[in-house]
N, C-alpha and C. Protein backbone atom coordinates (compact mmCIF):
# COMPACT_ATOMS: atom_id res chain seq x y z
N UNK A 1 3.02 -30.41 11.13
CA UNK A 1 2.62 -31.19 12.29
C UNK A 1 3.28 -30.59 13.53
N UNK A 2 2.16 -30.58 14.64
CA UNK A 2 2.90 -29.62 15.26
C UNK A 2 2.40 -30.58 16.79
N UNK A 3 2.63 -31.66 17.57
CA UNK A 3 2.03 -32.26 18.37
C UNK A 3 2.19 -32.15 19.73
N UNK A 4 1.53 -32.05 20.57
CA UNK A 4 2.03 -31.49 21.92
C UNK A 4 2.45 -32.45 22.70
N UNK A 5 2.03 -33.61 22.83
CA UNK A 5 2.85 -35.27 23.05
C UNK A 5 2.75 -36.18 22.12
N UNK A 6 3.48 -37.27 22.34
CA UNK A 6 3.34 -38.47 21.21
C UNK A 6 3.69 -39.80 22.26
N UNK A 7 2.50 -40.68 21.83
CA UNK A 7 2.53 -42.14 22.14
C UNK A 7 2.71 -42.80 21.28
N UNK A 8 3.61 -43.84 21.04
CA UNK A 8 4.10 -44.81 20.24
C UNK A 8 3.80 -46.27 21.06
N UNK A 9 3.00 -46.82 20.21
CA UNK A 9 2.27 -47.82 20.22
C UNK A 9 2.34 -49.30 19.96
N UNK A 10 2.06 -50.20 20.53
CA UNK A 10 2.79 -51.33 20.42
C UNK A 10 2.84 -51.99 18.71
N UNK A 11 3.23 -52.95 18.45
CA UNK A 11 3.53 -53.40 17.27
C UNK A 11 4.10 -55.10 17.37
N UNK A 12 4.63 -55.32 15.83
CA UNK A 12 5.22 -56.97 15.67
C UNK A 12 6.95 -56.48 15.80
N UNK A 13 7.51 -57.53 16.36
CA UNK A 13 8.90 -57.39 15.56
C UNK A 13 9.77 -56.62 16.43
N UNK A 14 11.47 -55.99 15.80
CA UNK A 14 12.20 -55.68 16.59
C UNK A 14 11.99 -53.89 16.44
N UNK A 15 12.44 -53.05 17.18
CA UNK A 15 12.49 -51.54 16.65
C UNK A 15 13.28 -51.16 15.35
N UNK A 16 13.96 -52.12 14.90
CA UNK A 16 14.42 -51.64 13.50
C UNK A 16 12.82 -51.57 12.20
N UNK A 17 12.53 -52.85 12.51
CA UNK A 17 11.14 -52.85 12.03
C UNK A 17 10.14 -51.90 12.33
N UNK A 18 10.37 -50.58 12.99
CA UNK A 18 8.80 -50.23 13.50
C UNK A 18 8.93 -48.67 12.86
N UNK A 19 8.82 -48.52 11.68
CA UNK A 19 8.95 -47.61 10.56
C UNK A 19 9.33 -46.43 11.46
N UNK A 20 8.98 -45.46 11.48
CA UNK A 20 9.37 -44.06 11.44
C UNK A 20 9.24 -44.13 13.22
N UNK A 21 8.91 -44.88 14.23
CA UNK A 21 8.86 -44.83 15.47
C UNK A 21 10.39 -44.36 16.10
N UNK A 22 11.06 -44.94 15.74
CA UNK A 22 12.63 -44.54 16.39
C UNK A 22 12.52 -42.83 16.18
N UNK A 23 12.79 -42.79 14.75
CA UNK A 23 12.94 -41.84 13.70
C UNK A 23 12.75 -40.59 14.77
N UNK A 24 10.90 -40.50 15.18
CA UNK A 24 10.14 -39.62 16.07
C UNK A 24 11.07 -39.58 17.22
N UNK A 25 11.13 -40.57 17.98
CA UNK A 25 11.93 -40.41 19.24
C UNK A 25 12.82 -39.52 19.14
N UNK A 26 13.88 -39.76 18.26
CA UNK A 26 15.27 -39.21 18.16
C UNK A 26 14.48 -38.03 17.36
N UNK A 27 13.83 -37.35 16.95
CA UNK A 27 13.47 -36.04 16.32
C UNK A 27 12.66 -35.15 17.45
N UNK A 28 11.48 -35.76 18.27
CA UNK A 28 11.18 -35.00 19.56
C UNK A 28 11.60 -34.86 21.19
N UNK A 29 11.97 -36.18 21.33
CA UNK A 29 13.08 -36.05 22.81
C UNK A 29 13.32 -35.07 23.00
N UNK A 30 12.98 -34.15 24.49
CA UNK A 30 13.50 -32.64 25.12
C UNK A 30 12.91 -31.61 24.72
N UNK A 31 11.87 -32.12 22.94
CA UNK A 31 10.72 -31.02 22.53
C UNK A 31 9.29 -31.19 23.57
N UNK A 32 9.13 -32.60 23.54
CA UNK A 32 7.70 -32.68 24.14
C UNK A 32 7.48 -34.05 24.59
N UNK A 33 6.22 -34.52 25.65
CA UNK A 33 6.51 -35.55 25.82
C UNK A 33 6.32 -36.69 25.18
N UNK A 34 6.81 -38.21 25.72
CA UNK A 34 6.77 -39.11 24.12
C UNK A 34 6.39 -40.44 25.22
N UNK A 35 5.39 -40.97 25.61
CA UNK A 35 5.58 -42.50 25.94
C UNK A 35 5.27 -43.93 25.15
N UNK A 36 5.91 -44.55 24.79
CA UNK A 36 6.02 -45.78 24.18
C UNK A 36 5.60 -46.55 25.24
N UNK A 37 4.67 -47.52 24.54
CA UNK A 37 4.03 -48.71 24.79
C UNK A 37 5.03 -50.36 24.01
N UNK A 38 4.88 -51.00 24.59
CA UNK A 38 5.71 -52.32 24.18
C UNK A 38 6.71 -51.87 23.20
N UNK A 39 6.54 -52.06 21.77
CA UNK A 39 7.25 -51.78 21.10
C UNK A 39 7.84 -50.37 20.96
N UNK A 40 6.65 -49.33 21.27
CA UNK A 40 7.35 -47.79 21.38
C UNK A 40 8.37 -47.75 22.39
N UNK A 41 8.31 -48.48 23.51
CA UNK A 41 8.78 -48.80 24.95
C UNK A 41 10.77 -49.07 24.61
N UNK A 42 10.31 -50.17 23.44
CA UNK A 42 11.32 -51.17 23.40
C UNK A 42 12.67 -49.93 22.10
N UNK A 43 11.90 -49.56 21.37
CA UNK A 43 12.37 -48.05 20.57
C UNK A 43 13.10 -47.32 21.62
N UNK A 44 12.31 -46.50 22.49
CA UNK A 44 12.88 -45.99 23.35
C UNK A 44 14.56 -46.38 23.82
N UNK A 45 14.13 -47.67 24.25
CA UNK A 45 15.74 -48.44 24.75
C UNK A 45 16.63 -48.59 23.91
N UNK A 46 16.26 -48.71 22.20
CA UNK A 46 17.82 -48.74 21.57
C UNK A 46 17.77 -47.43 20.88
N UNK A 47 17.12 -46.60 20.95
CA UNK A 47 16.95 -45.04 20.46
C UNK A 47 18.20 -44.24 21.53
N UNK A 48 18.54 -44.75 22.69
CA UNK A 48 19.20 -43.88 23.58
C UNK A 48 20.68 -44.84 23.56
N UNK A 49 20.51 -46.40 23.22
CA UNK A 49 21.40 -46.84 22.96
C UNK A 49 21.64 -48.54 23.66
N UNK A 50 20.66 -48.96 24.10
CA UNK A 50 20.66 -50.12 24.74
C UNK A 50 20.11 -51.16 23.46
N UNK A 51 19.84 -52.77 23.99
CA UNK A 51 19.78 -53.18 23.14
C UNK A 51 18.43 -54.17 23.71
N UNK A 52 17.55 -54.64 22.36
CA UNK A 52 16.11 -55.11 22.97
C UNK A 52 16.59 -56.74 22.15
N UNK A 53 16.26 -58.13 22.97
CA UNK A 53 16.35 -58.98 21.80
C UNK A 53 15.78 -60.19 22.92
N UNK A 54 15.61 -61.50 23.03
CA UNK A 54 14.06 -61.99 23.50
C UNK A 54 14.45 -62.20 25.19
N UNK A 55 12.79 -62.02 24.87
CA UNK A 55 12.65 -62.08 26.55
C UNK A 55 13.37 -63.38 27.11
N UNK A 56 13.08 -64.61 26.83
CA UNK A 56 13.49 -66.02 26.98
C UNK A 56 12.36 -66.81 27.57
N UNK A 57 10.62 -66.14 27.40
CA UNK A 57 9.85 -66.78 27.11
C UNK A 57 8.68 -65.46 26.32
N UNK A 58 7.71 -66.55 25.99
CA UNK A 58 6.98 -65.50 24.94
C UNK A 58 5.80 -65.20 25.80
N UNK A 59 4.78 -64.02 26.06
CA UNK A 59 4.08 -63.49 27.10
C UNK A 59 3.12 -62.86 26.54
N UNK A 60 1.96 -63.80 25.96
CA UNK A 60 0.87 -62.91 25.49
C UNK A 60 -0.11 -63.00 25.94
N UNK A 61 -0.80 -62.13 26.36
CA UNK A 61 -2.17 -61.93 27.51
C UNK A 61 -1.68 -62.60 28.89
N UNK A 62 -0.52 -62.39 29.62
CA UNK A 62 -0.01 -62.98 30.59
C UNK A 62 0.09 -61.54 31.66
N UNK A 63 -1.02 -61.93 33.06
CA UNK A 63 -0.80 -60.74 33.54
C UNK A 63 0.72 -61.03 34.73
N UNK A 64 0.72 -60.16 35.10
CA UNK A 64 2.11 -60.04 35.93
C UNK A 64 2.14 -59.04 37.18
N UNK A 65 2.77 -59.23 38.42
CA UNK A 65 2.37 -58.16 39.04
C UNK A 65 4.04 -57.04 38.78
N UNK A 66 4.03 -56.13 38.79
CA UNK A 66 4.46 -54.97 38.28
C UNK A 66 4.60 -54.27 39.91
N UNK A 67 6.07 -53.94 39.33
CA UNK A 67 6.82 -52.94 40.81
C UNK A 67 7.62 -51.93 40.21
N UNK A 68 7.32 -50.72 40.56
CA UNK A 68 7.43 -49.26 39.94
C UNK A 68 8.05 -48.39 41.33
N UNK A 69 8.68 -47.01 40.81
CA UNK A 69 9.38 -45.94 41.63
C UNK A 69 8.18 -45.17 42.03
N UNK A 70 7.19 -45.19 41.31
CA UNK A 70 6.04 -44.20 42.31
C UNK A 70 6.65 -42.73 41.53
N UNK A 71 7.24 -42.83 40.52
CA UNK A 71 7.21 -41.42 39.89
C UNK A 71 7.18 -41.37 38.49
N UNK A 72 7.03 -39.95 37.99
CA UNK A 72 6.46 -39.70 36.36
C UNK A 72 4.77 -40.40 36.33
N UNK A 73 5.24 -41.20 35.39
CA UNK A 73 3.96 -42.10 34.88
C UNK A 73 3.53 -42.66 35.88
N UNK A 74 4.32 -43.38 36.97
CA UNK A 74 3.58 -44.05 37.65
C UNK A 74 3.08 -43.17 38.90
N UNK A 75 3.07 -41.87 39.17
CA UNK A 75 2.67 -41.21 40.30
C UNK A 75 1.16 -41.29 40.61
N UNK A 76 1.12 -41.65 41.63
CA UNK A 76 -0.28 -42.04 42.47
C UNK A 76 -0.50 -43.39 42.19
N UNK A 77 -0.13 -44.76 41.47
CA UNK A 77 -0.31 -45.31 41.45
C UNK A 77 -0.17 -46.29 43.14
N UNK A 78 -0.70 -47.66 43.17
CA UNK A 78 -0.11 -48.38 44.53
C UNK A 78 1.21 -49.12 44.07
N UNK A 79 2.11 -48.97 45.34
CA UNK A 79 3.24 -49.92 45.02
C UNK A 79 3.59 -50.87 43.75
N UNK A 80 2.15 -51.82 43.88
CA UNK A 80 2.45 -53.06 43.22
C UNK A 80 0.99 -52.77 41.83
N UNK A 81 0.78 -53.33 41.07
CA UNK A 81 -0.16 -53.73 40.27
C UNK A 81 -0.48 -54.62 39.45
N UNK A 82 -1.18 -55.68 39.11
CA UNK A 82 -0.88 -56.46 37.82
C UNK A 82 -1.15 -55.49 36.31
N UNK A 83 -0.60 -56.30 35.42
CA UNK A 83 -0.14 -55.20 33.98
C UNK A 83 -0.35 -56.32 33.08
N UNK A 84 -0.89 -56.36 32.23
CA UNK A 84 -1.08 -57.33 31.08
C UNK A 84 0.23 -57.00 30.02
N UNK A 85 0.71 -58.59 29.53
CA UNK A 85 2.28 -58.46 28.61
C UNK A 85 1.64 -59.30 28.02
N UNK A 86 2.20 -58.75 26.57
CA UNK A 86 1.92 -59.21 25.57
C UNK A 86 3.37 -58.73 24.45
N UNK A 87 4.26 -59.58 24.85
CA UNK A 87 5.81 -59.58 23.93
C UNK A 87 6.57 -60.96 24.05
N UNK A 88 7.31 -60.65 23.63
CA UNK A 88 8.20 -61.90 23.23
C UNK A 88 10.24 -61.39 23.13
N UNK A 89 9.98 -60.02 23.41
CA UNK A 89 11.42 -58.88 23.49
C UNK A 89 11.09 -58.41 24.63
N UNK A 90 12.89 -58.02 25.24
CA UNK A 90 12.63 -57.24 26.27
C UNK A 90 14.01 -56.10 25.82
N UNK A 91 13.93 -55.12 26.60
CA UNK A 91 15.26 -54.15 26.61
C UNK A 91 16.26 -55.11 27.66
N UNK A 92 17.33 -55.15 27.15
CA UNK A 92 18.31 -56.20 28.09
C UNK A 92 18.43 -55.39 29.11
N UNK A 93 18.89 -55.87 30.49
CA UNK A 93 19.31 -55.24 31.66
C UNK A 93 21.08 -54.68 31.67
N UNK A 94 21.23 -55.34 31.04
CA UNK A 94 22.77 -55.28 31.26
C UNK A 94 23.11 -54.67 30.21
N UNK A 95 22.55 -53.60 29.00
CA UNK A 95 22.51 -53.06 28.29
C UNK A 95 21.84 -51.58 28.29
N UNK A 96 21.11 -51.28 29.71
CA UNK A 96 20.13 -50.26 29.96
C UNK A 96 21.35 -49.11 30.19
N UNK A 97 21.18 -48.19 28.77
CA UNK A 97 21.79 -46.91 28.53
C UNK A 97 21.83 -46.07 29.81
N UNK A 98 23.03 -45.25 29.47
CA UNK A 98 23.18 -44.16 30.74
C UNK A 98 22.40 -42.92 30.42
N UNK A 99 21.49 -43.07 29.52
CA UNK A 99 20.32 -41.95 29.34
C UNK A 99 19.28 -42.27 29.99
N UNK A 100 18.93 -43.17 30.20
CA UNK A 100 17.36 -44.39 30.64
C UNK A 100 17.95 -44.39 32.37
N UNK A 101 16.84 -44.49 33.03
CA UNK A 101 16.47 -45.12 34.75
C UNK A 101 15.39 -46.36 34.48
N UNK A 102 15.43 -47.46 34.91
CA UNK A 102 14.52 -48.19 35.19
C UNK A 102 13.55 -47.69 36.22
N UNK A 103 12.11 -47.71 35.76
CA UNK A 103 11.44 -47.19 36.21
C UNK A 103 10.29 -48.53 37.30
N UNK A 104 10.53 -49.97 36.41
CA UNK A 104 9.25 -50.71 36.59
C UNK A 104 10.16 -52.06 36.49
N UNK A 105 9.43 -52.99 37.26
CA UNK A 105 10.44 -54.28 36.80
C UNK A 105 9.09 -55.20 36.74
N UNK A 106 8.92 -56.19 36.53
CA UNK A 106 8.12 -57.64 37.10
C UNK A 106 8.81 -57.88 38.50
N UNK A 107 7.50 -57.95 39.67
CA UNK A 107 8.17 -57.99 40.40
C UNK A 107 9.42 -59.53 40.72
N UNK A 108 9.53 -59.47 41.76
CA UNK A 108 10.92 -60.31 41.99
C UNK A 108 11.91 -61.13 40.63
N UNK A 109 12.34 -60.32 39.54
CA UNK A 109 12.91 -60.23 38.94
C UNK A 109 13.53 -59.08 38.77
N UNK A 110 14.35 -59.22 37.72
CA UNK A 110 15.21 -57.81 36.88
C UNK A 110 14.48 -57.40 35.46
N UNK A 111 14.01 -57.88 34.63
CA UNK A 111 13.30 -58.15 33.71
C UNK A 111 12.64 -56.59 33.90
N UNK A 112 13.32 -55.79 32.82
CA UNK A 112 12.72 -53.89 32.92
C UNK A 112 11.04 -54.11 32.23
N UNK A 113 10.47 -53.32 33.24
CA UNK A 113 8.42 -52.60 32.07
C UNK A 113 8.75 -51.82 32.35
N UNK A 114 9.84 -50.99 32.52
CA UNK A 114 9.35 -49.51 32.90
C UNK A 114 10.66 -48.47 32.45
N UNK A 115 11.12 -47.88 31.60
CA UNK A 115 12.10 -46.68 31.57
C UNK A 115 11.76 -45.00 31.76
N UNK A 116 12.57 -44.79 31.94
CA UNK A 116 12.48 -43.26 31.95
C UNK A 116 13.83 -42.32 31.92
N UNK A 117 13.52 -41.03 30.61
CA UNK A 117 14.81 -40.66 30.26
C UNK A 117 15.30 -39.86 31.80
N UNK A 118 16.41 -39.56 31.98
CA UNK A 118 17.35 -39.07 33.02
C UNK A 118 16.86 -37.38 32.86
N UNK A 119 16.99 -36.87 31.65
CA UNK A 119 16.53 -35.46 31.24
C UNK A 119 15.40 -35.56 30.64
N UNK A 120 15.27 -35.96 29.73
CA UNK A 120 13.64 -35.68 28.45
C UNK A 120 12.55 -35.97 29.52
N UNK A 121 11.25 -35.52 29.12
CA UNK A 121 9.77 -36.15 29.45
C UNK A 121 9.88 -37.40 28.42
N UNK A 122 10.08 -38.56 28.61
CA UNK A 122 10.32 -39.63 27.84
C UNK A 122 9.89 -41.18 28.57
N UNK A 123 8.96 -41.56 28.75
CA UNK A 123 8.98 -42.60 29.57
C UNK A 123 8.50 -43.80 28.27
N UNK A 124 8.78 -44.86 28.70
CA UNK A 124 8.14 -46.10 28.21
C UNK A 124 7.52 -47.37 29.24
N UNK A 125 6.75 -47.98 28.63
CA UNK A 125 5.92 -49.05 29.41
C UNK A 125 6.20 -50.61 28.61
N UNK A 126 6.71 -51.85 29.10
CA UNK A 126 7.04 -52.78 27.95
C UNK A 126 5.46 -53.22 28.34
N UNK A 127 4.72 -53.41 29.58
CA UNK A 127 3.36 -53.50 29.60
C UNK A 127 2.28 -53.03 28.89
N UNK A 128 1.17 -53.60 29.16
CA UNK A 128 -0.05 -52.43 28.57
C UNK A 128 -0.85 -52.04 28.96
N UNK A 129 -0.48 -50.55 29.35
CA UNK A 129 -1.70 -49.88 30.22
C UNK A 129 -3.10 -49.96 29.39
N UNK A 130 -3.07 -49.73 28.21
CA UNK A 130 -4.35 -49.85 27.83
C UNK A 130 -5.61 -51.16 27.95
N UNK A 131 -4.75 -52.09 28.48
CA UNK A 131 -5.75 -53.48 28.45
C UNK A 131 -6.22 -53.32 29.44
N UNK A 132 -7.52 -53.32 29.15
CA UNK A 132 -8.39 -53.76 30.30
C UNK A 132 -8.22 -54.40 31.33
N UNK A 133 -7.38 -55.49 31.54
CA UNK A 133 -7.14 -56.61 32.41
C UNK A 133 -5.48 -55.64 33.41
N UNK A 134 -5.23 -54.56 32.71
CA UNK A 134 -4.37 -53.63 33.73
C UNK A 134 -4.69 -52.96 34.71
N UNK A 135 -4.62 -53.12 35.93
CA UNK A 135 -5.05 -51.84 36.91
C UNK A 135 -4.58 -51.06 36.86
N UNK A 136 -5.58 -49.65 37.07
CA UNK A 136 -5.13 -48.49 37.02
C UNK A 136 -4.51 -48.18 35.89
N UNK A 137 -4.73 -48.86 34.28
CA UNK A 137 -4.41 -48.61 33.58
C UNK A 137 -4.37 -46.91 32.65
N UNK A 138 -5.49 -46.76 33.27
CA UNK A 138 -5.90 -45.58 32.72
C UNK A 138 -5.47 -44.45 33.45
N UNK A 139 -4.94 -44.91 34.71
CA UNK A 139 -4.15 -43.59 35.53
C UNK A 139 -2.85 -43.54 34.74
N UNK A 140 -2.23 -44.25 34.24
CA UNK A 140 -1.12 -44.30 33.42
C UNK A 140 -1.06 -43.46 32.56
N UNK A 141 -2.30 -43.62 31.67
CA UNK A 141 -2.26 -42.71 30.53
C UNK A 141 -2.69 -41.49 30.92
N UNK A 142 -3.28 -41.28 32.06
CA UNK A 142 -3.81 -39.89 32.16
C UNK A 142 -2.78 -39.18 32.74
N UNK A 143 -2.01 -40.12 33.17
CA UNK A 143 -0.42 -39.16 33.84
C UNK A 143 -0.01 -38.77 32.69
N UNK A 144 0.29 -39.51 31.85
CA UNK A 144 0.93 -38.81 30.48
C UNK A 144 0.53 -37.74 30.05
N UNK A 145 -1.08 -37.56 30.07
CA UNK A 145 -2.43 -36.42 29.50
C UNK A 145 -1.86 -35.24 30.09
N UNK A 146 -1.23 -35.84 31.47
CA UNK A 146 -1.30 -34.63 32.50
C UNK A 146 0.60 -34.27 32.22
N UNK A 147 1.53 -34.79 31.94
CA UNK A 147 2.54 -34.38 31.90
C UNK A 147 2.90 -33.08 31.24
């Protein structure tokens, strides 16, 4: 297997649960690029060393508006966007590794959707670009296409 990026994809449960997803992270990081979606997202954060455990409400099909750095994944996007969530975990704030940048928050909160490694092509989304009900969802992923 020889893959030129990898997306890791949302799922149930905590990242200990999400079979061989960590595993990948920690085996391609700095080879190629890797973005996680919710649960790939949430991998990401205790893969580098932070810790994911509940949001302190549960958020399914709940859109949100979304505030991002305007770089990596989110380049060309507008400032703000709504993002469809669908979790019940978040990566803690006060736990966000010195490998990881917050990339994305909900706006007027702290509450992270967005990481990105400091060195690797490594980003994650706790949102979902793929739902339909996301704007500009698909510029998301095509940034990745294009990374």
């Amino acid at each position: 297997m020889k893959p030129d990026r990898i997306m890791i994809s949302p799922g149930p449960g905590y990242p200990k649960d999400a079979g061989v997803s960590c595993d990948v992270i920690r085996e391609f990081a700095g080879q190629i690029p890797i973005a996680g979606v919710c649960l790939g997202h949430q991998c990401m954060f205790e893969v580098f060393g932070g810790k994911v455990d509940h949001a302190g409400e549960i958020v399914h099909g709940k859109a949100s508006v979304m505030v991002h750095d305007g770089k990596g994944l989110f380049k060309g996007m507008a400032p703000e966007f709504k993002a469809i969530r669908y979790h019940s975990l978040v990566g803690l704030p006060e736990t966000l590794p010195d490998a990881l940048e917050v990339t994305a928050t909900v706006k007027g909160t702290n509450m992270i959707m967005g990481v990105r490694h400091k060195q690797h092509k490594v980003e994650g989304w706790q949102f979902h670009p793929e739902s339909i009900l996301t704007e500009d969802g698909l510029k998301l992923i095509q940034n990745f296409l294009d990374m």
